[in-house]
Protein backbone atom coordinates (compact mmCIF):
# COMPACT_ATOMS: atom_id res chain seq x y z
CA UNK A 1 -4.78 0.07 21.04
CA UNK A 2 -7.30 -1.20 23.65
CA UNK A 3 -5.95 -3.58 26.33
CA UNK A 4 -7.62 -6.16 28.03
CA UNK A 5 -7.60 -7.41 31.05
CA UNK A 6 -9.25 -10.42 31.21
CA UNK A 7 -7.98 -14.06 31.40
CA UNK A 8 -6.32 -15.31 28.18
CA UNK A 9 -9.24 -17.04 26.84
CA UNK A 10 -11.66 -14.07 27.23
CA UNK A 11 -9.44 -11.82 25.57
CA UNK A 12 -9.24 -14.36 22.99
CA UNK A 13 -12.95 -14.22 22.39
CA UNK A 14 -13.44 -10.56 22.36
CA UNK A 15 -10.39 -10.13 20.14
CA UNK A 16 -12.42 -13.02 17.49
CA UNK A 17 -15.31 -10.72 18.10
CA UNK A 18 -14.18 -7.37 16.87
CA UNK A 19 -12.01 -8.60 14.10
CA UNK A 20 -15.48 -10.69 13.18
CA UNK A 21 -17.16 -6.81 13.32
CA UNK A 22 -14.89 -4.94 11.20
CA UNK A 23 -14.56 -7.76 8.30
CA UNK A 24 -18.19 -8.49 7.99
CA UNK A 25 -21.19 -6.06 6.50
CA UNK A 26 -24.68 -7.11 5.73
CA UNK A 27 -26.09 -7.95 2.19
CA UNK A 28 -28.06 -4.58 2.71
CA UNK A 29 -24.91 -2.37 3.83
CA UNK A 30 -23.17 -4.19 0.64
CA UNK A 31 -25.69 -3.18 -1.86
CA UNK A 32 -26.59 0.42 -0.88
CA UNK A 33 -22.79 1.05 -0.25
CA UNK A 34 -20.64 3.54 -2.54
CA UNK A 35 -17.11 1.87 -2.76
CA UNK A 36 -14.42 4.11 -4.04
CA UNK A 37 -10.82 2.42 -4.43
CA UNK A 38 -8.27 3.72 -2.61
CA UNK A 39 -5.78 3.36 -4.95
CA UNK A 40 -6.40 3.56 -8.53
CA UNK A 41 -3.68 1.77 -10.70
CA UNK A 42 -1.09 2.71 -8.31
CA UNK A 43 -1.51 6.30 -9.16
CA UNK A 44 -1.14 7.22 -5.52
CA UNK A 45 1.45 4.69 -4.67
CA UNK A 46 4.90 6.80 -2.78
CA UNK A 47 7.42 5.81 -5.20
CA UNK A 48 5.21 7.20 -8.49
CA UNK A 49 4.77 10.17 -6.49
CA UNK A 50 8.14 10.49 -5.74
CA UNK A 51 9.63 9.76 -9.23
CA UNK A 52 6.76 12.57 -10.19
CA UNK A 53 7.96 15.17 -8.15
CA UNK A 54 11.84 14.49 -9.00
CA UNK A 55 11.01 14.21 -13.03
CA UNK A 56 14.62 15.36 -14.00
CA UNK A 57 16.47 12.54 -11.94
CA UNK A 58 16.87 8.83 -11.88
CA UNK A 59 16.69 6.72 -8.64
CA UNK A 60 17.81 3.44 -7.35
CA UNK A 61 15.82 1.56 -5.12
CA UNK A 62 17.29 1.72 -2.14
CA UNK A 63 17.13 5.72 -3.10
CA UNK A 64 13.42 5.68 -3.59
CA UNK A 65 13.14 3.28 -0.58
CA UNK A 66 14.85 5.84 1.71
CA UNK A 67 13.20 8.63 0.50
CA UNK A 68 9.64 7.24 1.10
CA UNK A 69 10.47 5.08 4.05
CA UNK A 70 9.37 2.43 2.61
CA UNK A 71 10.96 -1.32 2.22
CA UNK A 72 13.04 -1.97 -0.91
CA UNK A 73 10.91 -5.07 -1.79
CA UNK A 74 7.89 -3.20 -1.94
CA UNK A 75 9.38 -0.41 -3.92
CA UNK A 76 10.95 -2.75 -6.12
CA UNK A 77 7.71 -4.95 -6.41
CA UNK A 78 5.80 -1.89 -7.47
CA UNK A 79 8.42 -0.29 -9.96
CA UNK A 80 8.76 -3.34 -12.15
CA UNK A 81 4.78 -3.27 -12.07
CA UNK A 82 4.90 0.69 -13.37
CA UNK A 83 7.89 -0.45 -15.79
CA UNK A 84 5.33 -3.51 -17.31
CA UNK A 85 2.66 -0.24 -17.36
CA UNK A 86 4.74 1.80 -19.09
CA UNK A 87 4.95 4.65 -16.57
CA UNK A 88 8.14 4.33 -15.08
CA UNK A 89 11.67 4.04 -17.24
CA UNK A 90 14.54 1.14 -16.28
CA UNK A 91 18.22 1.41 -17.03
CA UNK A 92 19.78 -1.23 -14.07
CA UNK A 93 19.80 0.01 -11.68
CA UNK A 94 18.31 3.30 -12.38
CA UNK A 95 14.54 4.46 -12.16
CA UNK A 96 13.11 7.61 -13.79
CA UNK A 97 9.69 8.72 -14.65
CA UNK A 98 8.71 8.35 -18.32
């Protein structure tokens, strides 16, 4: 993290400046880019990979949240989207891997 000594209103303005930088590419940058998502479907998302590796068990949240360090309401927001998907199992309050 870069720290700035400058009066509060300069660091203001080169703080606007590099978050301007890294947000913004030009039309030509856009159109010759190759994109590649970084994560397909939630296949790479901690709590499918974790439910993956433990196949033969079935987790609660705050389980699956421990084990990945992760907050519950992100686990939980992402296992009722793998449930809807059909890759993940639910018994309340239980989680397995279909």
């Amino acid at each position: 993290m870069e720290i700035f000594l400058f009066a509060k209103h300069k660091w203001l303005e080169v703080e606007r400046k590099r978050k301007k930088d890294k947000m913004a590419i030009t039309r030509k940058q856009f159109v010759e880019a190759k994109f590649t998502k970084k994560n397909v479907k939630g296949e790479n998302h901690p709590a499918l990979k974790f439910l993956e590796k433990n196949d033969q068990k079935a987790f609660t949240v705050d389980d699956i949240a421990k084990a990945t360090k992760k907050a519950k309401n992100t686990i939980h927001h992402a296992l009722r989207s793998f449930v809807k998907k059909g890759k993940v199992l639910h018994k309340s309050p239980y989680y397995m891997i279909k």
